[in-house]
C-alpha atoms as a PDB file:
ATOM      1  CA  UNK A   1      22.827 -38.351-104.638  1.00  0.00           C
ATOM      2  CA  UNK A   2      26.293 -39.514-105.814  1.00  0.00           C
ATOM      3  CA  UNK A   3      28.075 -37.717-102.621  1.00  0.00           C
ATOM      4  CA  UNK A   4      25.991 -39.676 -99.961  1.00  0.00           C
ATOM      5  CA  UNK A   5      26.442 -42.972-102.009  1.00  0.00           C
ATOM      6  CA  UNK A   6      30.274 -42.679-101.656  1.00  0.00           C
ATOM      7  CA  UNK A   7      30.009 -41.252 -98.580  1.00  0.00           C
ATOM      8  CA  UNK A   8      27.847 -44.561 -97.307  1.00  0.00           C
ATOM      9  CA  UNK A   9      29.548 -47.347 -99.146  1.00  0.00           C
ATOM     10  CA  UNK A  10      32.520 -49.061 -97.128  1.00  0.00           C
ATOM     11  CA  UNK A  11      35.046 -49.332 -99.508  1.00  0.00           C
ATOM     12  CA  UNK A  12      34.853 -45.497 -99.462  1.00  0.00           C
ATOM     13  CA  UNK A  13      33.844 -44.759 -96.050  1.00  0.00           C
ATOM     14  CA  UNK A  14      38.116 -44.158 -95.087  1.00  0.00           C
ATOM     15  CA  UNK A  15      38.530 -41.466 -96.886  1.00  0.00           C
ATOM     16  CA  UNK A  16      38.187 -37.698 -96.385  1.00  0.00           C
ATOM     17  CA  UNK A  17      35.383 -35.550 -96.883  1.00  0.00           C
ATOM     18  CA  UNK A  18      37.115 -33.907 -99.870  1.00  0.00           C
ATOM     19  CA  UNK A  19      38.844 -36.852-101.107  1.00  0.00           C
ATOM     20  CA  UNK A  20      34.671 -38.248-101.432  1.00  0.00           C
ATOM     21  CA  UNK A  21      34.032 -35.417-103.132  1.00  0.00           C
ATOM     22  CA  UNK A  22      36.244 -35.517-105.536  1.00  0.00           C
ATOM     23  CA  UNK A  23      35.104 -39.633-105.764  1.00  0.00           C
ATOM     24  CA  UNK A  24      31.753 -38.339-106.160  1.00  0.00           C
ATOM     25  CA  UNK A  25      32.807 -36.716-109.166  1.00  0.00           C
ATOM     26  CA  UNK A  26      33.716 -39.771-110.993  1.00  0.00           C
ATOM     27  CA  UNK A  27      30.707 -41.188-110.618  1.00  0.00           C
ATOM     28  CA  UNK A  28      27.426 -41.380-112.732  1.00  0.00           C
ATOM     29  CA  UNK A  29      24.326 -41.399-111.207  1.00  0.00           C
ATOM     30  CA  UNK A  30      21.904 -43.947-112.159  1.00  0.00           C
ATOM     31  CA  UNK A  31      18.043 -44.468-111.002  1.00  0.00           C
ATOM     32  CA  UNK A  32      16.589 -47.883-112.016  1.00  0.00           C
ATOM     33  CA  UNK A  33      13.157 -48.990-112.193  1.00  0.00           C
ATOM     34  CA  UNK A  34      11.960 -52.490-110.418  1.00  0.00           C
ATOM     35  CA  UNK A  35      12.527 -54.847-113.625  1.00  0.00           C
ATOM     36  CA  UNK A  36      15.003 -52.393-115.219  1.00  0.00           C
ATOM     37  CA  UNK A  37      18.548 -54.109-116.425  1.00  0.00           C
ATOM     38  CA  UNK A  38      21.721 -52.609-114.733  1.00  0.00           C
ATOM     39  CA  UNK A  39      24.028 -54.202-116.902  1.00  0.00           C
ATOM     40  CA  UNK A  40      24.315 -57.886-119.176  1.00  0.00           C
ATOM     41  CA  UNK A  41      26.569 -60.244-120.553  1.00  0.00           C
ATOM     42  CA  UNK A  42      26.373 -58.408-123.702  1.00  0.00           C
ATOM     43  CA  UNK A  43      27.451 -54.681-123.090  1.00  0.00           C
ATOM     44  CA  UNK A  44      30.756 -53.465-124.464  1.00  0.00           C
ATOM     45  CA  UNK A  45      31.596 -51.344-121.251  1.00  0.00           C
ATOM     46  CA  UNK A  46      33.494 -52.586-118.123  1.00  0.00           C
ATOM     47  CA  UNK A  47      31.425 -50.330-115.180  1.00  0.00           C
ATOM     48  CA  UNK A  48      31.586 -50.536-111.184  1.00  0.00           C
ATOM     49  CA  UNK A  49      28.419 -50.248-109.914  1.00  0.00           C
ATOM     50  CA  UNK A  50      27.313 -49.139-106.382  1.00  0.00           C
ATOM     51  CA  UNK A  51      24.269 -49.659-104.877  1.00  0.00           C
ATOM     52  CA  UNK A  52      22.825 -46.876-102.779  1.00  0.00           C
ATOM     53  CA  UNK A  53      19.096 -47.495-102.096  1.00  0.00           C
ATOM     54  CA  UNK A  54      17.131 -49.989-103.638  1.00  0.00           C
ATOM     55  CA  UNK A  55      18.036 -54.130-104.177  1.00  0.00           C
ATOM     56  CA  UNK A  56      19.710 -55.703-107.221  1.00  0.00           C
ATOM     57  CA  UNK A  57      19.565 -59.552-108.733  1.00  0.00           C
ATOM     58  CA  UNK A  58      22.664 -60.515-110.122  1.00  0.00           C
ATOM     59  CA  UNK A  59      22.064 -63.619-112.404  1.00  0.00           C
ATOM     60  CA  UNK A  60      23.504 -65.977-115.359  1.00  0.00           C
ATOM     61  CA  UNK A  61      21.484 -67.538-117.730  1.00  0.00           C
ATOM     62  CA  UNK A  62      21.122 -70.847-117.956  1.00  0.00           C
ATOM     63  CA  UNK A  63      21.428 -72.553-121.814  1.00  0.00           C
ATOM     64  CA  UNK A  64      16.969 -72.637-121.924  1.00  0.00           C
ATOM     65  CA  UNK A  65      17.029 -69.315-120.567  1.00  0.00           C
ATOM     66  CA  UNK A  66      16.533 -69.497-117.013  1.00  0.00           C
ATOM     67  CA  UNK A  67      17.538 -67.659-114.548  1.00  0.00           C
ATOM     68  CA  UNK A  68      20.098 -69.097-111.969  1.00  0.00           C
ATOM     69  CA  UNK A  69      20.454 -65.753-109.614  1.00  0.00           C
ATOM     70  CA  UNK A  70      23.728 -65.621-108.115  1.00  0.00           C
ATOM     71  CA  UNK A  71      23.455 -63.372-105.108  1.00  0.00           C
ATOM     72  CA  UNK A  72      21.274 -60.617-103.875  1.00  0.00           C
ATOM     73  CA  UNK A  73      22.548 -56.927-103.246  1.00  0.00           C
ATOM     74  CA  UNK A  74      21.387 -54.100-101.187  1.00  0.00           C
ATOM     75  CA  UNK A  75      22.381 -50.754-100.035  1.00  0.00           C
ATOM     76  CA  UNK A  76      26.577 -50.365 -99.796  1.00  0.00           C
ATOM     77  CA  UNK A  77      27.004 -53.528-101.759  1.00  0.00           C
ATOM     78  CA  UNK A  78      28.692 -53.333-105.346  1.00  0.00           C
ATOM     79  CA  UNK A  79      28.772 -55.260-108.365  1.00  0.00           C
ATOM     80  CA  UNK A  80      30.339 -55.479-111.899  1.00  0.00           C
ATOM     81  CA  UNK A  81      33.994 -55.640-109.784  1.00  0.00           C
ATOM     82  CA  UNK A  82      35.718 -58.502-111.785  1.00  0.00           C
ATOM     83  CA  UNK A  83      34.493 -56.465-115.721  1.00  0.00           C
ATOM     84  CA  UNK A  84      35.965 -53.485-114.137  1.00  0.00           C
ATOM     85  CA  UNK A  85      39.454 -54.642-113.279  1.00  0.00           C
ATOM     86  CA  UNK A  86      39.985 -56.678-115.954  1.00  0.00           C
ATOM     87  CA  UNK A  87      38.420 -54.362-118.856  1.00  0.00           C
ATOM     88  CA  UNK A  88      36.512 -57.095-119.777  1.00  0.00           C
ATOM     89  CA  UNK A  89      32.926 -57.504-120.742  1.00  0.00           C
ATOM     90  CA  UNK A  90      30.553 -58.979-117.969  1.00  0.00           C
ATOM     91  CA  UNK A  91      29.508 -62.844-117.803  1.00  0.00           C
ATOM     92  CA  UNK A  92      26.314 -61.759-116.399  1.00  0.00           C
ATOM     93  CA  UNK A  93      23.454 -60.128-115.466  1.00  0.00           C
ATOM     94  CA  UNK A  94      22.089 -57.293-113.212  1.00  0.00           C
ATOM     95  CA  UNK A  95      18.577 -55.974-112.720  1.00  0.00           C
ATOM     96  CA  UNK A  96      16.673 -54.472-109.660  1.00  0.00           C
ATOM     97  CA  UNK A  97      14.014 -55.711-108.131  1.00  0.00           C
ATOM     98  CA  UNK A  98      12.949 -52.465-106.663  1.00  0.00           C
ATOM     99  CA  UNK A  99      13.458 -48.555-107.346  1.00  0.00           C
ATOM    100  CA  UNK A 100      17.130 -48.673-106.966  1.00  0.00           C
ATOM    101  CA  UNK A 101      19.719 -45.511-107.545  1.00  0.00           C
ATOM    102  CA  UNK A 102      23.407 -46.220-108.410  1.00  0.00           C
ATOM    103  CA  UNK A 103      26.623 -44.848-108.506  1.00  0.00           C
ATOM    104  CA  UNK A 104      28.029 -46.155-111.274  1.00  0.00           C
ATOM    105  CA  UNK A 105      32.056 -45.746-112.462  1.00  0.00           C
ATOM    106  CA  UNK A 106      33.726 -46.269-115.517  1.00  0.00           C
ATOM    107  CA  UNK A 107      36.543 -48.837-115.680  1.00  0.00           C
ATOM    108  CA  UNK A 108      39.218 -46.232-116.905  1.00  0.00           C
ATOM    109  CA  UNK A 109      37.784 -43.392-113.860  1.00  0.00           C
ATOM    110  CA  UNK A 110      38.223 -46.580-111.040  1.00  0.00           C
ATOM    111  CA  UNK A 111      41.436 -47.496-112.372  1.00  0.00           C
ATOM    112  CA  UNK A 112      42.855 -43.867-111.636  1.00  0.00           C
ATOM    113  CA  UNK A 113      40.939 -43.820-108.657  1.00  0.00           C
ATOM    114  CA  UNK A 114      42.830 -47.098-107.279  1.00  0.00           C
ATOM    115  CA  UNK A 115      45.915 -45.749-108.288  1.00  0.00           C
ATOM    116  CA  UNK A 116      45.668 -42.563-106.603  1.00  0.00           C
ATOM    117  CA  UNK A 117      43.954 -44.408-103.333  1.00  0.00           C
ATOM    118  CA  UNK A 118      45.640 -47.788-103.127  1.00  0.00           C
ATOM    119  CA  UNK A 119      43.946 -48.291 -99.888  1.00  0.00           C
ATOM    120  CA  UNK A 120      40.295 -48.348-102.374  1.00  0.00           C
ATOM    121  CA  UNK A 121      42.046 -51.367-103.729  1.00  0.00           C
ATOM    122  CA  UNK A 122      42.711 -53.241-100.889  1.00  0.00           C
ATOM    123  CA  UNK A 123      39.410 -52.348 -99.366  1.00  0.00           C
ATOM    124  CA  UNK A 124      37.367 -53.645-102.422  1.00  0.00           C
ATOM    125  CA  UNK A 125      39.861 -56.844-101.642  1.00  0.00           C
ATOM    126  CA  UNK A 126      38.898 -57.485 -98.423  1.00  0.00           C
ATOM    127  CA  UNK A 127      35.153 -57.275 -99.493  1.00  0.00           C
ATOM    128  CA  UNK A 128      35.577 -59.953-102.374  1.00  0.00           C
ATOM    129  CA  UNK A 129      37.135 -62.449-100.219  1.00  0.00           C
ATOM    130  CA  UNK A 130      34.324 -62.215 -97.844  1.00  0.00           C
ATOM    131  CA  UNK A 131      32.101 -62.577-100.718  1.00  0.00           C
ATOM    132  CA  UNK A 132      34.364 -65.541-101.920  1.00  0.00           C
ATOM    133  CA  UNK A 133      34.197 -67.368 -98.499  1.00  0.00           C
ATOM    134  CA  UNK A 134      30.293 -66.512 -98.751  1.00  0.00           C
ATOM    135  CA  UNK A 135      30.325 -68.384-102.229  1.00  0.00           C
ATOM    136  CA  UNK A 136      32.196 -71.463-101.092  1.00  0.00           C
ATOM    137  CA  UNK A 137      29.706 -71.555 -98.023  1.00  0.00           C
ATOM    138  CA  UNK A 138      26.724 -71.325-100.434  1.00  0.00           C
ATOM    139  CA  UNK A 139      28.292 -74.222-102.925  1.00  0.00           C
ATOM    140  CA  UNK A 140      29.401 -76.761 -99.966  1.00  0.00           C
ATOM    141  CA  UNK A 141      25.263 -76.149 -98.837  1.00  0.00           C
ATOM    142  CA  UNK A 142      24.278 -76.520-102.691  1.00  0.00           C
ATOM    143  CA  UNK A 143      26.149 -79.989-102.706  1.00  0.00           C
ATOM    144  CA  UNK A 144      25.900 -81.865 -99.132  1.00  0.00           C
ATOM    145  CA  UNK A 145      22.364 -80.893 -97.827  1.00  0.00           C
ATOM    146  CA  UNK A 146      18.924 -81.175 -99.084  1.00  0.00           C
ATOM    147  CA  UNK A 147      16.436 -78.221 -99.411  1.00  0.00           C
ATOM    148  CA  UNK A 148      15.254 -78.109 -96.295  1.00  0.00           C
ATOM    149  CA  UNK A 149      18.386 -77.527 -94.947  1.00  0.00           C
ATOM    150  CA  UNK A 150      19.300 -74.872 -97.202  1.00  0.00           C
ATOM    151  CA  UNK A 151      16.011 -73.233 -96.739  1.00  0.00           C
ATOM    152  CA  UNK A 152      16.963 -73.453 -92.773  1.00  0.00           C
ATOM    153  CA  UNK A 153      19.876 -71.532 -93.104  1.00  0.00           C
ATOM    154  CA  UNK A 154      18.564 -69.195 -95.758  1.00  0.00           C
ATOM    155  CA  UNK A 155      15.805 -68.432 -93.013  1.00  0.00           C
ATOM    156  CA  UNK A 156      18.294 -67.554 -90.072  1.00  0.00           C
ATOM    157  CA  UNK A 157      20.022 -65.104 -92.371  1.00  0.00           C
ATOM    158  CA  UNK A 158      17.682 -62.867 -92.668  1.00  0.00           C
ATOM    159  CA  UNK A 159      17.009 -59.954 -90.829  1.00  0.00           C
ATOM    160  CA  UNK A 160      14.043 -60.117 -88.302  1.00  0.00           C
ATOM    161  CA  UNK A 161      12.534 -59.310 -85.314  1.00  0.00           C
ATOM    162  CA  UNK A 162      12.126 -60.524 -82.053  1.00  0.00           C
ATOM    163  CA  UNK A 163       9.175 -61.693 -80.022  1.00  0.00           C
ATOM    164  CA  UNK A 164      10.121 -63.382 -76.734  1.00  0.00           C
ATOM    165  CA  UNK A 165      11.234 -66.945 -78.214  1.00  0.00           C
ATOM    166  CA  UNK A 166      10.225 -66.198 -82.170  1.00  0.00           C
ATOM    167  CA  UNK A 167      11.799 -64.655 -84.880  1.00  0.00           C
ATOM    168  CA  UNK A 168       9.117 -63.456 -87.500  1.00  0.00           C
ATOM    169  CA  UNK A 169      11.411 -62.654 -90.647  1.00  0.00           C
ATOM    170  CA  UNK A 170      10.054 -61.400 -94.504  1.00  0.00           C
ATOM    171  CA  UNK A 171      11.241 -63.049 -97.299  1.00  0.00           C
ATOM    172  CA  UNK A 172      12.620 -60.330 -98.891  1.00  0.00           C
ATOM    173  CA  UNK A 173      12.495 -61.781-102.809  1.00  0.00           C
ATOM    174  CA  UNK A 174       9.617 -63.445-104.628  1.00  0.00           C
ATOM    175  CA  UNK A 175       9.570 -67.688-103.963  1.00  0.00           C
ATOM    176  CA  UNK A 176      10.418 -68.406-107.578  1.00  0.00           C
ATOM    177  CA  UNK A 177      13.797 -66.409-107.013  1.00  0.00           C
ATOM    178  CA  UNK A 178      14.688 -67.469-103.361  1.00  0.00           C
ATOM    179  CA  UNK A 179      14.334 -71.195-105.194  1.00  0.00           C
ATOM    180  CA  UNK A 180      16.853 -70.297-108.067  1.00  0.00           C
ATOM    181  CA  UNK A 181      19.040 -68.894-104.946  1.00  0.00           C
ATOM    182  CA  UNK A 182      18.898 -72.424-103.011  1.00  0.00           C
ATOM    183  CA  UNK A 183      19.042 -73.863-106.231  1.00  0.00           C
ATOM    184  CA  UNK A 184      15.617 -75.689-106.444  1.00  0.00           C
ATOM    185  CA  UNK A 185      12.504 -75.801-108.269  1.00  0.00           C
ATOM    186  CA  UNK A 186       9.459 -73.288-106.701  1.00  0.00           C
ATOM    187  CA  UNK A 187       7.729 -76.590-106.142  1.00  0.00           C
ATOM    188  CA  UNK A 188      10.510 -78.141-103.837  1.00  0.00           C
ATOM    189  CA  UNK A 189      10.954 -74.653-102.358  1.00  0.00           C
ATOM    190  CA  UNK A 190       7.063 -74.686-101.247  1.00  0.00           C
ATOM    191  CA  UNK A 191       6.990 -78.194-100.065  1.00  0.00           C
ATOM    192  CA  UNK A 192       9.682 -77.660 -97.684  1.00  0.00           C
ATOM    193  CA  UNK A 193       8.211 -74.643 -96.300  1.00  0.00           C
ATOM    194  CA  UNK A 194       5.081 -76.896 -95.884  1.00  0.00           C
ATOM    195  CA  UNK A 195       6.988 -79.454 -94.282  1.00  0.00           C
ATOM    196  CA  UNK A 196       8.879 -77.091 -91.460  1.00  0.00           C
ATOM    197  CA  UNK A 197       5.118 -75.476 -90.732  1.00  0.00           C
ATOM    198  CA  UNK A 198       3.784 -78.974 -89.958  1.00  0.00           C
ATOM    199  CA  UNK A 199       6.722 -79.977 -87.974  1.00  0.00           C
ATOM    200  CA  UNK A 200       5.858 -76.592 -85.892  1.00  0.00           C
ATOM    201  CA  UNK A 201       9.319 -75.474 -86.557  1.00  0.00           C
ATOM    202  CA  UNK A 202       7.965 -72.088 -88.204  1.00  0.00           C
ATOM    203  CA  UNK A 203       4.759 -70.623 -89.305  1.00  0.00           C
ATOM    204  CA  UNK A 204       3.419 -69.350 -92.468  1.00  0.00           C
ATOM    205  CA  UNK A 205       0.232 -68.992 -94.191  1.00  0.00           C
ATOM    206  CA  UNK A 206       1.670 -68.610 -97.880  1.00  0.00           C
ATOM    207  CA  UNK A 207       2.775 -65.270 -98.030  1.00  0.00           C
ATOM    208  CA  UNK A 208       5.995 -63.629 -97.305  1.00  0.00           C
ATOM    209  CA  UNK A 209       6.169 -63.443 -93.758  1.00  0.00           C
ATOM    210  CA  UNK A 210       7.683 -66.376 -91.745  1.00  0.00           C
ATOM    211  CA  UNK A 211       7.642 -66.584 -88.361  1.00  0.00           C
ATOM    212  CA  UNK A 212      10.288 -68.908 -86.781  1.00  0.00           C
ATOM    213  CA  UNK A 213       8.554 -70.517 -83.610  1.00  0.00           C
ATOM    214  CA  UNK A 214      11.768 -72.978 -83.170  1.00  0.00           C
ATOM    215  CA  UNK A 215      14.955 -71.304 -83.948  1.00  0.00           C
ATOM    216  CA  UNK A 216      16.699 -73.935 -82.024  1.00  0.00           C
ATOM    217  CA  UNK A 217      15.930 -76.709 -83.722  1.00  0.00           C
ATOM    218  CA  UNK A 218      16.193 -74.940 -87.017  1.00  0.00           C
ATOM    219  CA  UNK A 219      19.629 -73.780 -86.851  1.00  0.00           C
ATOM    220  CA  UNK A 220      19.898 -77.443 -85.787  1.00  0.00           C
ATOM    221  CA  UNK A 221      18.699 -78.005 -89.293  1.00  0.00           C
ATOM    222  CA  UNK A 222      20.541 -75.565 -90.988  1.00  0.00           C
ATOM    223  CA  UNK A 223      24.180 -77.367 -89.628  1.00  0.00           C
ATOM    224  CA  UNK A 224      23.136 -80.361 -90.472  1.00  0.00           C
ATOM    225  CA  UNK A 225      25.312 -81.592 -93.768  1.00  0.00           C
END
């Protein structure tokens, strides 16, 4: 498993077949079950973690306990970055919502690894600034629009498909989690998918499946600040 995770993960996609090998030899492979935690604020070891099949929530806890999830990951996304390079502990939390498997690297093994493939490095850059600019996006929505906006914009990024003038998407996480995403309550969350169903701007009947019957107008919504 550990050769087709580096082989499918950007930051290693650049390098040579035997170069992933030997990349694929650094790293531990890890099989999680839905629920299971991947790492926490409290574990003594710094460890790069990359996600080959499955989904990951990575969270912070809020001073009652909450949860306040941070962001989502999927396949060829990676987490536990910022631990790694600074040999730090974590300042939060990881656990998979599905049956997820992992390539996971030590802090000491990723080090050598950056040194030896400086071009790693950079790549891993480039991916946490997008993820920064993603961040700053997310905040500036968190601060100047209300939830229906957010929930607008969450909506259109979503993968979907296609049916003349719709876009029928699933919403890929529980509704108590998506709220903790757009930073809302569950209740808020639910009204405002109420709302956008009886302004005809989407359909839904509760469960996960929206269908988006005016894209238009809610990307209209979704720019709206």
């Amino acid at each position: 498993m550990a050769d087709t995770c580096v082989a499918r993960v950007p930051v290693f996609a650049h390098l040579s077949a035997d170069d992933q090998q030997r990349v694929a030899g650094l790293a531990r492979p890890t099989h999680l079950a839905p629920g299971d935690r991947a790492y926490g604020a409290d574990d003594e070891r710094s460890q790069l973690m990359v996600l080959h099949t499955g989904r990951l929530k990575v969270y912070r806890l809020s001073p009652d306990g909450s949860e306040r999830i941070v962001r989502v990951l999927g396949p060829g996304d990676f987490t536990g970055e910022t631990s790694v390079f600074t040999g730090g502990r974590p300042d939060d939390y990881a656990s998979a919502l599905e049956e997820s498997r992992l390539c996971v690297f030590r802090h000491e093994d990723l080090e050598a690894l950056i040194r030896a493939h400086p071009d790693i490095g950079l790549r891993m850059l480039a991916a946490l600034s997008g993820r920064l600019a993603d961040t700053e996006h997310r905040l500036d929505a968190l601060t100047s629009r209300d939830v229906e906006s957010r929930l607008a914009g969450y909506l259109l990024g979503l993968p979907g498909d296609w049916s003349g003038t719709t876009l029928t998407v699933t919403l890929p996480l529980a509704k108590k989690d998506i709220a903790s995403l757009l930073d809302t309550s569950p209740e808020s969350l639910s009204r405002a998918l109420t709302r956008l169903a009886a302004q005809g701007v989407i359909a839904h009947d509760g469960g996960r499946v929206v269908t988006i019957t005016q894209t238009d107008r809610l990307q209209r919504l979704a720019d709206d600040a």
